[in-house]
Protein backbone atom coordinates (compact mmCIF):
# COMPACT_ATOMS: atom_id res chain seq x y z
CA UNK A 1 -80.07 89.80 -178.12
CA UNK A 2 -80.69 90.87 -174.47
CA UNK A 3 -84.11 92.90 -173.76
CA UNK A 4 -83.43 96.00 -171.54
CA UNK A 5 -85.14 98.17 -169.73
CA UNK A 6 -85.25 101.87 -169.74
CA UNK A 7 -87.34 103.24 -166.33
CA UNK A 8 -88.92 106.09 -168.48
CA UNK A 9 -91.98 106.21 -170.63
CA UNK A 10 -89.90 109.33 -171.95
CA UNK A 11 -89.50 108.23 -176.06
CA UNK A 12 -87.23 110.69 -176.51
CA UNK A 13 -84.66 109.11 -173.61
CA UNK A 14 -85.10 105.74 -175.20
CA UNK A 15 -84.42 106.90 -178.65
CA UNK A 16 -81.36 108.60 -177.35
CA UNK A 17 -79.85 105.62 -175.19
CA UNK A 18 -80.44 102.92 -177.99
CA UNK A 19 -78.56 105.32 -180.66
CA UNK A 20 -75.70 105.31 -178.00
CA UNK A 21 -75.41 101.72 -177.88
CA UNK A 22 -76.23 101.27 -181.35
CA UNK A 23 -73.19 103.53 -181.77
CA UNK A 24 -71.07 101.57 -179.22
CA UNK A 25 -72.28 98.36 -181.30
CA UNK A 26 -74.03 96.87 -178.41
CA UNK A 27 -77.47 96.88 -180.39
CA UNK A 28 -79.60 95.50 -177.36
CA UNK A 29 -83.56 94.96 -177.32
CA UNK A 30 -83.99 98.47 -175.48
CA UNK A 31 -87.85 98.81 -174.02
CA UNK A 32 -89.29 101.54 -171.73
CA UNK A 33 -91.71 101.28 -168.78
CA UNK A 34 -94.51 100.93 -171.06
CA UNK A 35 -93.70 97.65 -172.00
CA UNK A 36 -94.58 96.34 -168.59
CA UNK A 37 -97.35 98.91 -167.33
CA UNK A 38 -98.48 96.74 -164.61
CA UNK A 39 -95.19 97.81 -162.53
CA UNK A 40 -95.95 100.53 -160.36
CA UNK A 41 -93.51 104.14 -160.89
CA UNK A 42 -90.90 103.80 -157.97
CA UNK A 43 -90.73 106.61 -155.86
CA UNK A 44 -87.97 108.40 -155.57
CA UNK A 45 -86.96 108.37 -152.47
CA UNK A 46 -82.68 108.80 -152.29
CA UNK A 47 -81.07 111.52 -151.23
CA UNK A 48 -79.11 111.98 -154.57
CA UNK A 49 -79.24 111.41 -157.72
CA UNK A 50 -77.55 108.56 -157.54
CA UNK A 51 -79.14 106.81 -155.13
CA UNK A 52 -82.94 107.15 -157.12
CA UNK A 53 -81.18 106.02 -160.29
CA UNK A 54 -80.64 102.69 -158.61
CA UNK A 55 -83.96 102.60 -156.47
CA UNK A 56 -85.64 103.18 -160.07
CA UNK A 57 -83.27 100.22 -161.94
CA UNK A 58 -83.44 97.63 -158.99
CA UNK A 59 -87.08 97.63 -158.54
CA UNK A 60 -87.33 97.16 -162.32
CA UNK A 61 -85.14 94.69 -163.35
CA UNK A 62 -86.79 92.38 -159.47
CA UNK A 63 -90.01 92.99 -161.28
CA UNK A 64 -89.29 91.91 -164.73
CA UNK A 65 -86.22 89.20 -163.95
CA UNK A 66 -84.23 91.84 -166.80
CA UNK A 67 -81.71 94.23 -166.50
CA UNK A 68 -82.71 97.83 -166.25
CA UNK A 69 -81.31 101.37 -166.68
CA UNK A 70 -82.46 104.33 -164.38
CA UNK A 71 -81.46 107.51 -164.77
CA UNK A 72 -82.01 111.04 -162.23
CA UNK A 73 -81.43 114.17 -162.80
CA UNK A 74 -82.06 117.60 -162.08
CA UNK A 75 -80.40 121.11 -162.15
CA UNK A 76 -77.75 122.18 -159.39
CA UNK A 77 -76.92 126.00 -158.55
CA UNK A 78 -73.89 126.89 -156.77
CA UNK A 79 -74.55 129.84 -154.80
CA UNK A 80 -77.66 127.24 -153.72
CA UNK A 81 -75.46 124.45 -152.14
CA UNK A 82 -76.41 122.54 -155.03
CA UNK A 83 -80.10 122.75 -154.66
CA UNK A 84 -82.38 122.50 -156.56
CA UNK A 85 -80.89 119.43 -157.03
CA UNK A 86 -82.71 116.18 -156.91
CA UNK A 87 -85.97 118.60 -155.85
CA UNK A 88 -85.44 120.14 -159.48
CA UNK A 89 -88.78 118.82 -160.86
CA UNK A 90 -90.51 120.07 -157.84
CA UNK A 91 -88.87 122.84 -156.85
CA UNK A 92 -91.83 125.13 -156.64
CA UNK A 93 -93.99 122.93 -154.60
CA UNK A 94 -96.07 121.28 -157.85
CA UNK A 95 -94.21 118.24 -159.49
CA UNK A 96 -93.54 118.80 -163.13
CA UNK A 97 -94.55 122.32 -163.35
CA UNK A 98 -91.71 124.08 -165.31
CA UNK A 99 -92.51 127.42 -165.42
CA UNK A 100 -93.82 127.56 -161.54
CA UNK A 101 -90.45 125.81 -160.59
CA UNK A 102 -88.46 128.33 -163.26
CA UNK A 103 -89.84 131.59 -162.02
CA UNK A 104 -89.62 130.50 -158.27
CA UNK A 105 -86.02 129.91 -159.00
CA UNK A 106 -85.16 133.41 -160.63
CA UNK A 107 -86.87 134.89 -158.43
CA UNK A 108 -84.62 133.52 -155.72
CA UNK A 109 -81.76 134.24 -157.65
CA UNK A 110 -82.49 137.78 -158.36
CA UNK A 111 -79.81 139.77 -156.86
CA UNK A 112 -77.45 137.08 -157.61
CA UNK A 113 -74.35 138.82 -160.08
CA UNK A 114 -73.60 137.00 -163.36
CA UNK A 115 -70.89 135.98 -162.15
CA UNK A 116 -71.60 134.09 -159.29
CA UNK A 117 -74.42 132.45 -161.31
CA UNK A 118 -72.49 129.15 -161.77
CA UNK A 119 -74.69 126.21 -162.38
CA UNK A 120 -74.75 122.76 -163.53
CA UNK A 121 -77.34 119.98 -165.03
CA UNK A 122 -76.67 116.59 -163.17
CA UNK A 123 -77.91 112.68 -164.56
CA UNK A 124 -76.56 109.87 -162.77
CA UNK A 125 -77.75 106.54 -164.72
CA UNK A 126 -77.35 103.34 -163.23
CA UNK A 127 -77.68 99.60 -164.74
CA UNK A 128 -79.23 96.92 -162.48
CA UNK A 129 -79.48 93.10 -162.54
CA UNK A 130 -81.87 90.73 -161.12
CA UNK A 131 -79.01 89.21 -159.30
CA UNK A 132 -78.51 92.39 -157.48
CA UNK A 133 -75.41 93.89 -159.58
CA UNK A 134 -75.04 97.39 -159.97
CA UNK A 135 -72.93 100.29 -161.61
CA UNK A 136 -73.66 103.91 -161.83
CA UNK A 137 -72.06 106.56 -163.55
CA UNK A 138 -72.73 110.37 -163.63
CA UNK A 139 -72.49 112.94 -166.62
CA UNK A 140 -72.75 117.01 -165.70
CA UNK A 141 -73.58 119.72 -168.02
CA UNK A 142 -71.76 123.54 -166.99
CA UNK A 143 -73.07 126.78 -167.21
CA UNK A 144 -74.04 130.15 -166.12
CA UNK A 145 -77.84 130.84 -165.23
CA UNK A 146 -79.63 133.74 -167.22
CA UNK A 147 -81.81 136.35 -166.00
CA UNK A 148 -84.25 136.07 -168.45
CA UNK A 149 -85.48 132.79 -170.43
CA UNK A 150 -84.41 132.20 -173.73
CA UNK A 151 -85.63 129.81 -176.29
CA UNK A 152 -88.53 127.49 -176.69
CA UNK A 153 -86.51 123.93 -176.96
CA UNK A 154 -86.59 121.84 -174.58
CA UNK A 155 -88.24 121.93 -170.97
CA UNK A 156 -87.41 122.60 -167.15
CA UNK A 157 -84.63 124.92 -166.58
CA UNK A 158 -82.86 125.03 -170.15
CA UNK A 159 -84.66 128.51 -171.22
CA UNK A 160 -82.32 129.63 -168.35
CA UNK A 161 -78.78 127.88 -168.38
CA UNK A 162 -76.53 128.92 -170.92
CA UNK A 163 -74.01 125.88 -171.44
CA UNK A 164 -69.81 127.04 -171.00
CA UNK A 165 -68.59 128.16 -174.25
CA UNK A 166 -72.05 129.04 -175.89
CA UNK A 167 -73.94 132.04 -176.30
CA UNK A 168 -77.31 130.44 -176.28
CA UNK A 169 -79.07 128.97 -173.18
CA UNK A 170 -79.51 124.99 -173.72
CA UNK A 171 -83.44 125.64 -175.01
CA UNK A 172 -81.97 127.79 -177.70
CA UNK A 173 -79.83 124.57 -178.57
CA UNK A 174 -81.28 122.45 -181.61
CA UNK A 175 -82.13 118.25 -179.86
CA UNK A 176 -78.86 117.15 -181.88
CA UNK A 177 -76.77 120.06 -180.50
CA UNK A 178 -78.30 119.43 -176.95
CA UNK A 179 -77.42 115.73 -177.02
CA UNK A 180 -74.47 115.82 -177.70
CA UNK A 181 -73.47 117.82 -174.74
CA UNK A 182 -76.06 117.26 -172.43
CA UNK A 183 -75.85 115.61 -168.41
CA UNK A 184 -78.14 112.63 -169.65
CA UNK A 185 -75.87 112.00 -173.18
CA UNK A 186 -72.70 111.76 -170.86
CA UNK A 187 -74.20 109.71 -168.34
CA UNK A 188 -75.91 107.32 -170.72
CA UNK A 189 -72.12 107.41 -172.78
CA UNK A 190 -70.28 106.50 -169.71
CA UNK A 191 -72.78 103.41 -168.71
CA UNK A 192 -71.84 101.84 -172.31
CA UNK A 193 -68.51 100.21 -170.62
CA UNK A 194 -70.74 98.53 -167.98
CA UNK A 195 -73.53 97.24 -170.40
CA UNK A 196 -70.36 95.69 -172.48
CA UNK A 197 -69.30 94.40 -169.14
CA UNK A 198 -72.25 92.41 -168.02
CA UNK A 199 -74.76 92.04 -170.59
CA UNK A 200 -72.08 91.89 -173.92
């Protein structure tokens, strides 16, 4: 069985990539960062979303000699060119605060008619080899931005984007009902053909 490596120390991501290729039956020996805490985070510096997916999975799997998964995401408004974007996390100026980053972002948005509040979550996730392979695939999540939060599930921007063809905003979502739309669950879906590809 082939160990890889998920660049998160995020349990809930590695739960939810080793039930997809459990599902796929590709039932590989999936670790995070955790496993190896004497490798340095990467930073993230790409330009997209992309691009830090595989700065994140190539500097893993040089470090360990194992293949590695990366992912990036982040939230992208239309009416914003797309921003926040791969600043989603610190969009506000403090990395990782949510509700700074959420309220900054309404408040930009604030004379902004429902119906030009188009919006999307974005996840590329890449797979890396310590020969230098590569693939990356992306997986997007559409919707309209509220006004208002809504719910108390999840974290980031989901109290505020309310998926197409729902009522409820993505925190109002139960985990199951989130994952099996969500940017990340596509992404993660749509790197199972290049896992089967190069690691079997």
């Amino acid at each position: 069985m082939t160990r890889l490596i998920l660049a998160t120390r995020n349990a809930g991501k590695i739960t939810e990539l080793k039930a997809i290729l459990a599902d796929a039956g590709l039932p590989h020996d999936l670790v995070g960062a955790e496993a190896y805490p004497e490798i340095p985070d990467v930073k993230e510096t790409g330009v997209t979303f992309a691009e830090n997916a595989l700065l994140k999975a190539h500097a893993l799997a040089r470090a360990t000699g194992l293949p590695a998964v990366a992912d990036d995401s982040g939230l992208c408004v239309d009416v914003l060119n797309g921003a926040p974007g791969i600043f989603s996390a610190r969009w506000s100026g403090r990395h990782g605060d949510d509700r700074a980053n959420l309220d900054l972002l309404l408040a930009q948005l604030s004379d902004i008619a429902a119906e030009h509040r188009a919006a999307h979550f974005a996840c590329a996730a890449a797979l890396a080899l310590p020969d230098g392979t590569q693939r990356v695939v992306e997986g997007q999540l559409r919707g309209t931005l509220r006004h208002a939060p809504a719910g108390t599930n999840g974290f980031g921007y989901d109290p505020i984007l309310q998926p197409e063809n729902d009522t409820r905003t993505c925190a109002e979502l139960t985990a199951d009902e989130k994952n099996a739309i969500s940017h990340r669950g596509k992404a993660f879906r749509a790197l199972v053909p290049a896992v089967r590809e190069l690691l079997g």
